[in-house]
C-alpha atoms as a PDB file:
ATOM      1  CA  UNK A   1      67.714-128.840 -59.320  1.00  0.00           C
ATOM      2  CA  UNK A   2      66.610-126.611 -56.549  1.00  0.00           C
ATOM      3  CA  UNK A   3      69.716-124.933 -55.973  1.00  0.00           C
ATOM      4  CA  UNK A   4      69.990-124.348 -59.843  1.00  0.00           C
ATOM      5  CA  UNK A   5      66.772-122.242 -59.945  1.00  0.00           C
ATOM      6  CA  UNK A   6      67.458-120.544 -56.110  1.00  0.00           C
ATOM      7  CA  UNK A   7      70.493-119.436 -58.167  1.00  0.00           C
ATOM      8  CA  UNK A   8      69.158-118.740 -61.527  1.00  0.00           C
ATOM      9  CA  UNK A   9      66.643-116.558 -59.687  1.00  0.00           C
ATOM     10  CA  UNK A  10      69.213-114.598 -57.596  1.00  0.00           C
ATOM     11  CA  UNK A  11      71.323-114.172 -60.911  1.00  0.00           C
ATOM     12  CA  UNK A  12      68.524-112.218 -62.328  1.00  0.00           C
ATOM     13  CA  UNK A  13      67.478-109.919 -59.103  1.00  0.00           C
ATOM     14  CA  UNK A  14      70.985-109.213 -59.269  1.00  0.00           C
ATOM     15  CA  UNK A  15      70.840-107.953 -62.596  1.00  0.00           C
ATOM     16  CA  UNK A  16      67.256-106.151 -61.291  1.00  0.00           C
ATOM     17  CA  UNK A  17      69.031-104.647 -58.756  1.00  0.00           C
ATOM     18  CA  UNK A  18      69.822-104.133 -54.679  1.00  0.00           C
ATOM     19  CA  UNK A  19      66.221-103.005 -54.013  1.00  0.00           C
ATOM     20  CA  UNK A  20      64.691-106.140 -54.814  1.00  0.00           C
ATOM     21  CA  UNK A  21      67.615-108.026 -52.721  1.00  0.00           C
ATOM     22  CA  UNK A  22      67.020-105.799 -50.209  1.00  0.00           C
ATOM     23  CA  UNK A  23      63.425-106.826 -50.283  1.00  0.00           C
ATOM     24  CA  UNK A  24      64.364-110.868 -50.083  1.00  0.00           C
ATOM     25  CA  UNK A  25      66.568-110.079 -46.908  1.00  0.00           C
ATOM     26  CA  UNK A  26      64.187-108.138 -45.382  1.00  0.00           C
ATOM     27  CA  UNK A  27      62.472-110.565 -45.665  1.00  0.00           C
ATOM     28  CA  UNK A  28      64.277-113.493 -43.930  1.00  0.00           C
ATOM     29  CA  UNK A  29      64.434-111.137 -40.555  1.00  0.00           C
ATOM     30  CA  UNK A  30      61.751-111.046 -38.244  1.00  0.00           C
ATOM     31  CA  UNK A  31      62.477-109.162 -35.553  1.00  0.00           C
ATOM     32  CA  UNK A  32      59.829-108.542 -32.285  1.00  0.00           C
ATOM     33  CA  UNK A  33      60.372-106.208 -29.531  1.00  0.00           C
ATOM     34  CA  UNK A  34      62.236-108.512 -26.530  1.00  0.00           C
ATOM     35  CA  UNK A  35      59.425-108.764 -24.144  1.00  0.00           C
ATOM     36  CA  UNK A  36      59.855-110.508 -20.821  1.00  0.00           C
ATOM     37  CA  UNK A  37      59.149-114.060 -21.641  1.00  0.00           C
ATOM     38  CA  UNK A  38      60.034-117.567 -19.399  1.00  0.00           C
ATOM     39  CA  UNK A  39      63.379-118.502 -21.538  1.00  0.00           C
ATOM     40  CA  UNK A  40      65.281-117.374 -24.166  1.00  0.00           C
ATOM     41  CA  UNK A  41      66.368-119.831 -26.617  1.00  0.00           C
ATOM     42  CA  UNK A  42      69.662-119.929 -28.294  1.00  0.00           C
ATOM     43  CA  UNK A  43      70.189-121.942 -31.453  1.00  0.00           C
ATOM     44  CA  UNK A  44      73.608-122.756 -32.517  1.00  0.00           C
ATOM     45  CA  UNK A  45      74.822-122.996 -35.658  1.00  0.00           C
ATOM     46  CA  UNK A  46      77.258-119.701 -35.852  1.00  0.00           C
ATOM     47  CA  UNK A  47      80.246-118.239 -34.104  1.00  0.00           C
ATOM     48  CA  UNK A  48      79.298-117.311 -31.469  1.00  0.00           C
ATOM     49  CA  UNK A  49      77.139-113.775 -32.013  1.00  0.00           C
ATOM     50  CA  UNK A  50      73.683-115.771 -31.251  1.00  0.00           C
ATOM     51  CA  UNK A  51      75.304-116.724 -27.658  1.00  0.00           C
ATOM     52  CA  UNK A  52      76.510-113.301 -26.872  1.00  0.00           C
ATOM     53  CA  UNK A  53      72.912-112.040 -27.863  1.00  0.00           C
ATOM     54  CA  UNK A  54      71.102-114.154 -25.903  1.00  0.00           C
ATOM     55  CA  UNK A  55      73.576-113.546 -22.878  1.00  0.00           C
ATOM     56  CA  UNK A  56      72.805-109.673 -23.444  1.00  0.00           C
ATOM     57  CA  UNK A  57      68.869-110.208 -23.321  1.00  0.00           C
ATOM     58  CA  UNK A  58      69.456-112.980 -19.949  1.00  0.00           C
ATOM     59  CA  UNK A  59      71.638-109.950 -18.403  1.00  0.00           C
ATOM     60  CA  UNK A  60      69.157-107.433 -19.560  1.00  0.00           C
ATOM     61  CA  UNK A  61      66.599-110.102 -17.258  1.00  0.00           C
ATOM     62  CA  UNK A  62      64.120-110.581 -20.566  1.00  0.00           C
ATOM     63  CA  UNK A  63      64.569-114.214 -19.046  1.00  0.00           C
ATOM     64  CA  UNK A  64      65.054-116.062 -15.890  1.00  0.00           C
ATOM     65  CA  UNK A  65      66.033-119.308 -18.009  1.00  0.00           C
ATOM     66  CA  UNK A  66      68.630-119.506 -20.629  1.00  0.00           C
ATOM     67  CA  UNK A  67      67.812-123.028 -23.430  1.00  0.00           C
ATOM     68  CA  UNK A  68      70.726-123.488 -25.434  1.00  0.00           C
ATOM     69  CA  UNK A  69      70.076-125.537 -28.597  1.00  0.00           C
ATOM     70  CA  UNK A  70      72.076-127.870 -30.725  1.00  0.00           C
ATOM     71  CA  UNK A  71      73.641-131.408 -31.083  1.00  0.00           C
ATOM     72  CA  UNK A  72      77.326-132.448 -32.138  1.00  0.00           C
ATOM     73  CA  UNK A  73      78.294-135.245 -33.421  1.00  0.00           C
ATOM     74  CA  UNK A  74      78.529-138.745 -31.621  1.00  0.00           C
ATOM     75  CA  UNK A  75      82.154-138.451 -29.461  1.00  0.00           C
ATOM     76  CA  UNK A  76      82.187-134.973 -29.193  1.00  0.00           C
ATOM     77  CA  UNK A  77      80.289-132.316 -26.906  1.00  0.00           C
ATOM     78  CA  UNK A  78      77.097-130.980 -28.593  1.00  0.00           C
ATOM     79  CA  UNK A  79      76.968-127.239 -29.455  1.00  0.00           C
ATOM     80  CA  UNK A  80      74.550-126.689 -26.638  1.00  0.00           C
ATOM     81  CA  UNK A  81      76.973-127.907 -24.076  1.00  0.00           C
ATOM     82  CA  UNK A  82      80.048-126.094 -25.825  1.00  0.00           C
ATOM     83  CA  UNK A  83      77.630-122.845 -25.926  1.00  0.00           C
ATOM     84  CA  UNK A  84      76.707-124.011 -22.000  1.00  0.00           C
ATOM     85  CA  UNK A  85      80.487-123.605 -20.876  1.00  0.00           C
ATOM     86  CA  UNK A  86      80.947-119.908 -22.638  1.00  0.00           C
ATOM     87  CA  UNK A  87      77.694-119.073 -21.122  1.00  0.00           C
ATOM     88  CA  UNK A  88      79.232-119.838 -17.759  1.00  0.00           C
ATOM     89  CA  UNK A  89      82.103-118.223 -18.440  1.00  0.00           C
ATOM     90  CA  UNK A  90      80.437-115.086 -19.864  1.00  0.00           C
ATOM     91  CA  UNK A  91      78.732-115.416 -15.993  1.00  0.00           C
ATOM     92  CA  UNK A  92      75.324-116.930 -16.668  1.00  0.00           C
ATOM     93  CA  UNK A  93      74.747-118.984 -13.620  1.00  0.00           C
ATOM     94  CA  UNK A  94      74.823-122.914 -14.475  1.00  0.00           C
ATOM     95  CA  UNK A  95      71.377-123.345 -12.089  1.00  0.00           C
ATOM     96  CA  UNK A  96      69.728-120.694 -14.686  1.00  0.00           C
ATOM     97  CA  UNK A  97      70.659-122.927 -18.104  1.00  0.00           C
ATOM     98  CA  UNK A  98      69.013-125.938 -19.934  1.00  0.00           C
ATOM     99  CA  UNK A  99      70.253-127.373 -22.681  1.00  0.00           C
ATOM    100  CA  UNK A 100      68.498-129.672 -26.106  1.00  0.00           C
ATOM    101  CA  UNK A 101      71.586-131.436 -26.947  1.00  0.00           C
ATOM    102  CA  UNK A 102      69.276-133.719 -29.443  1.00  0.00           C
ATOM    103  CA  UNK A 103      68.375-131.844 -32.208  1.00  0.00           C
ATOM    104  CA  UNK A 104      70.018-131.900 -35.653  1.00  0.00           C
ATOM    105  CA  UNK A 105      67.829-129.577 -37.421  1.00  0.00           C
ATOM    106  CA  UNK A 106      66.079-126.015 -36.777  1.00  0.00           C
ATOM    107  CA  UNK A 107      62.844-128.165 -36.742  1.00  0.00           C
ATOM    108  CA  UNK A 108      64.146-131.093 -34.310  1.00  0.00           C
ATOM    109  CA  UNK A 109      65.184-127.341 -32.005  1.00  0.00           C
ATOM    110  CA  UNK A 110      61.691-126.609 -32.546  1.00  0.00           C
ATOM    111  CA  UNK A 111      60.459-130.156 -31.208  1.00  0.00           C
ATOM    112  CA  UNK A 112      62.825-130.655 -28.721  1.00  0.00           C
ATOM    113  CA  UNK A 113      62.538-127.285 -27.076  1.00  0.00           C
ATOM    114  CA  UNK A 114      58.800-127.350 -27.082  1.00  0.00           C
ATOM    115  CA  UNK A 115      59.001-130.826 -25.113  1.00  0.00           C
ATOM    116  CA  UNK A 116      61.792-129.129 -22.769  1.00  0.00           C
ATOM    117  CA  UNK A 117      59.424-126.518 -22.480  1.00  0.00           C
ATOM    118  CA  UNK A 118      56.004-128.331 -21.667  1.00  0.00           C
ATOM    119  CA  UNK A 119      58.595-130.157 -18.990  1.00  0.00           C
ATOM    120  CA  UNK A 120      59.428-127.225 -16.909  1.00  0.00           C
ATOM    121  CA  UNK A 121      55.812-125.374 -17.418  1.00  0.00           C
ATOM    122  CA  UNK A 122      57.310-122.631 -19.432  1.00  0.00           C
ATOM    123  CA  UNK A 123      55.163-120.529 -21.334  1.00  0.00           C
ATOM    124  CA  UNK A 124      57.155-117.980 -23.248  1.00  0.00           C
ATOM    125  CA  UNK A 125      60.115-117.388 -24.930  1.00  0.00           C
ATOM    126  CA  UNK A 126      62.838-115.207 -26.963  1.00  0.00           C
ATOM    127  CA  UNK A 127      63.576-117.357 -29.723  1.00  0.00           C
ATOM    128  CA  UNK A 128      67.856-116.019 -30.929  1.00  0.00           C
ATOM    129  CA  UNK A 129      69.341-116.929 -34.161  1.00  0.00           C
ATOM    130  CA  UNK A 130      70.942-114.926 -37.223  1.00  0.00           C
ATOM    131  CA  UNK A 131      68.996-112.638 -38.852  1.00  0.00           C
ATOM    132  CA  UNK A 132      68.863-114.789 -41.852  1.00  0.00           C
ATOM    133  CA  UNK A 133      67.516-117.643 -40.257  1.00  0.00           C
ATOM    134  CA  UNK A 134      65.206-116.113 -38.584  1.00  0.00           C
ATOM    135  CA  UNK A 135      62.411-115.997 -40.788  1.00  0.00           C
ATOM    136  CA  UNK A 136      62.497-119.856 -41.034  1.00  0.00           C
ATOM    137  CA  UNK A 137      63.452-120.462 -37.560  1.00  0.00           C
ATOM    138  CA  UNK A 138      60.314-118.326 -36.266  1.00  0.00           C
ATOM    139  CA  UNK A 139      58.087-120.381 -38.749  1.00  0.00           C
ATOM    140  CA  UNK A 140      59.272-123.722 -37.420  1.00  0.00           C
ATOM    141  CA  UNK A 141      58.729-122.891 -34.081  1.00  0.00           C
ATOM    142  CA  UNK A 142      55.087-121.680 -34.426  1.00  0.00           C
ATOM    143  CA  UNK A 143      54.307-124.611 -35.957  1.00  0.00           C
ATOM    144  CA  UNK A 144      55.939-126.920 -33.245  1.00  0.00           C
ATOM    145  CA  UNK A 145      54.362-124.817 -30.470  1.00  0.00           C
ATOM    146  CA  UNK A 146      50.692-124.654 -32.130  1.00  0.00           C
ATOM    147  CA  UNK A 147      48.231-125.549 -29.823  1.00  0.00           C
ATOM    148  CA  UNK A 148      50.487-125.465 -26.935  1.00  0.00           C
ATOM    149  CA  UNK A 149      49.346-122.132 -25.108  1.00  0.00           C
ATOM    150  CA  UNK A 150      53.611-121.244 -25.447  1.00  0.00           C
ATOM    151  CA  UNK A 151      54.392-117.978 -26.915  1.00  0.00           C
ATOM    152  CA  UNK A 152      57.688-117.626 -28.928  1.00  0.00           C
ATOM    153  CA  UNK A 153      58.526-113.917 -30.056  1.00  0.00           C
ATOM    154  CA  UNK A 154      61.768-113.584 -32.654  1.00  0.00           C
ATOM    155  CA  UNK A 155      64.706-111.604 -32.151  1.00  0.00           C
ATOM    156  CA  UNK A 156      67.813-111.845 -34.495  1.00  0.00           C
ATOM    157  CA  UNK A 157      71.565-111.401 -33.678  1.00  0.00           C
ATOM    158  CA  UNK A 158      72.459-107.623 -34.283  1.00  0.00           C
ATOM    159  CA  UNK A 159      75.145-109.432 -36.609  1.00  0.00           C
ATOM    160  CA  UNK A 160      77.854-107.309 -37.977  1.00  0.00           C
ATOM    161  CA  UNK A 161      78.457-110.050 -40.849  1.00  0.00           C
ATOM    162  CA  UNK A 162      74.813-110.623 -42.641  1.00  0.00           C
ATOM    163  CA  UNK A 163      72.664-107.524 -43.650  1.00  0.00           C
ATOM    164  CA  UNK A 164      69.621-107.653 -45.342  1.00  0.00           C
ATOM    165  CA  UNK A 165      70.517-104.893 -47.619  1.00  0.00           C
ATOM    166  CA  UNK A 166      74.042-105.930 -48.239  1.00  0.00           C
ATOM    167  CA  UNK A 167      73.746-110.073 -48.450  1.00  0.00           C
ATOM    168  CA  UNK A 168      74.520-110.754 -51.998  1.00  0.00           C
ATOM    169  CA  UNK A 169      77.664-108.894 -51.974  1.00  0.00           C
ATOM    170  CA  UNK A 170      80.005-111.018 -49.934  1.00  0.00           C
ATOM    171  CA  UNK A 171      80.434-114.854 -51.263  1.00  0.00           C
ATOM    172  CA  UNK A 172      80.070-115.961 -47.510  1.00  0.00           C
ATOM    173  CA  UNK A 173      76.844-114.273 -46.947  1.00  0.00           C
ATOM    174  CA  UNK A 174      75.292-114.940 -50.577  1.00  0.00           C
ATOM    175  CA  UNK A 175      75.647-118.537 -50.273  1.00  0.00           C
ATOM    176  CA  UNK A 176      74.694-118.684 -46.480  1.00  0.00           C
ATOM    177  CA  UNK A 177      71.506-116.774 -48.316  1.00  0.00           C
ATOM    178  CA  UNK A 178      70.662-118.554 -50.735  1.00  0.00           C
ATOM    179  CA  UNK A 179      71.208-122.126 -48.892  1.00  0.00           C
ATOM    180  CA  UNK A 180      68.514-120.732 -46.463  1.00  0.00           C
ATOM    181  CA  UNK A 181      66.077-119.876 -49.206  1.00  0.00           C
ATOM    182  CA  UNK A 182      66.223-123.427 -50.283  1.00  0.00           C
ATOM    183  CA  UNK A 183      65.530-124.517 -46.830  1.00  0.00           C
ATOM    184  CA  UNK A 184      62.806-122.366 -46.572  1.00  0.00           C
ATOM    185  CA  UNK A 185      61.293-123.714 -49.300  1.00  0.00           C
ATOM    186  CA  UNK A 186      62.393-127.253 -48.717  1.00  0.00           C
ATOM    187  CA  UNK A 187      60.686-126.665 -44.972  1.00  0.00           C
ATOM    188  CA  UNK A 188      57.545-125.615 -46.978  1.00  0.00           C
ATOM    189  CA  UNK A 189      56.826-128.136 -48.814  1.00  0.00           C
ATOM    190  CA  UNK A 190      57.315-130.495 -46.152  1.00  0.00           C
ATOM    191  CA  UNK A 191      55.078-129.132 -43.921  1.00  0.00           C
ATOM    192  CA  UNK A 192      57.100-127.780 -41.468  1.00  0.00           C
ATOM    193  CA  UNK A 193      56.295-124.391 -41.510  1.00  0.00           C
END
């Protein structure tokens, strides 16, 4: 039923027009200015663009730690550890990486990580993901981190595939936008955000 109205509603800002769509992917992206921060965190769940991102800020030395998020299936390496070996081989030292191989959600990333975290006495961190899921992503994570003295600042992929002001024109990126609207909402009224 949810997905019905999610796209019942985009149906009609479509007929509205781009501004308004515009308006709903602006939305999704938060976007800080990279500070220096303890770690940067890396969620998986793409190609391979949040990776190289996240590599760019550790070589840019926003970070002295790289946390790699994101389990796999039972029998086969997790996404962390499959996002661990390109980070080697993109030259991030192995000694400078962590991984959550755990989590099978973006609010299990936000629960494992803060553990991970609290572990190794880091206080700070660049949190990486799409542009689309950022919005939800950076939600999660404040809520996982509340009370925990750990700062997490947002910075999305510069992703040459989702735009906010161009989403609803591909099929790819309208339904990867309008599944994440549901999940924002869905994350809402559970109380995860």
């Amino acid at each position: 039923m949810l997905m019905v109205v999610l796209v019942a509603s985009v149906a009609v800002l479509l007929w509205q027009g781009p501004h308004l769509l515009t308006a709903i992917g602006s939305f999704l992206v938060v976007d800080d200015r990279p500070t220096r921060a303890d770690a940067i965190v890396v969620l998986s769940g793409d190609t391979g663009a949040r990776l190289e991102q996240g590599v760019e800020l550790f070589r840019q030395g926003y970070a002295q730690w790289l946390i790699l998020v994101g389990g796999g299936q039972q029998g086969s390496p997790s996404a962390a550890e499959v996002m661990s070996r390109q980070a080697r081989e993109m030259g991030v030292p192995p000694s400078r990486m962590m991984t959550v191989e755990r989590s099978t959600s973006t609010r299990e990333d936000a629960l494992y990580t803060r553990d991970l975290m609290a572990q190794r006495g880091l206080k700070s961190a660049i949190l990486v993901t799409s542009p689309y899921h950022e919005r939800r992503a950076s939600l999660t994570f404040a809520k996982a981190f509340e009370g925990t003295g750990v700062s997490v600042s947002a910075y999305p992929v510069r992703d040459d595939l989702w735009h906010p002001d161009s989403w609803w024109q591909q099929d790819t990126t309208l339904r990867l936008t309008i599944i994440e609207l549901a999940k924002l909402l869905y994350y809402k009224l559970n109380g995860y955000i």
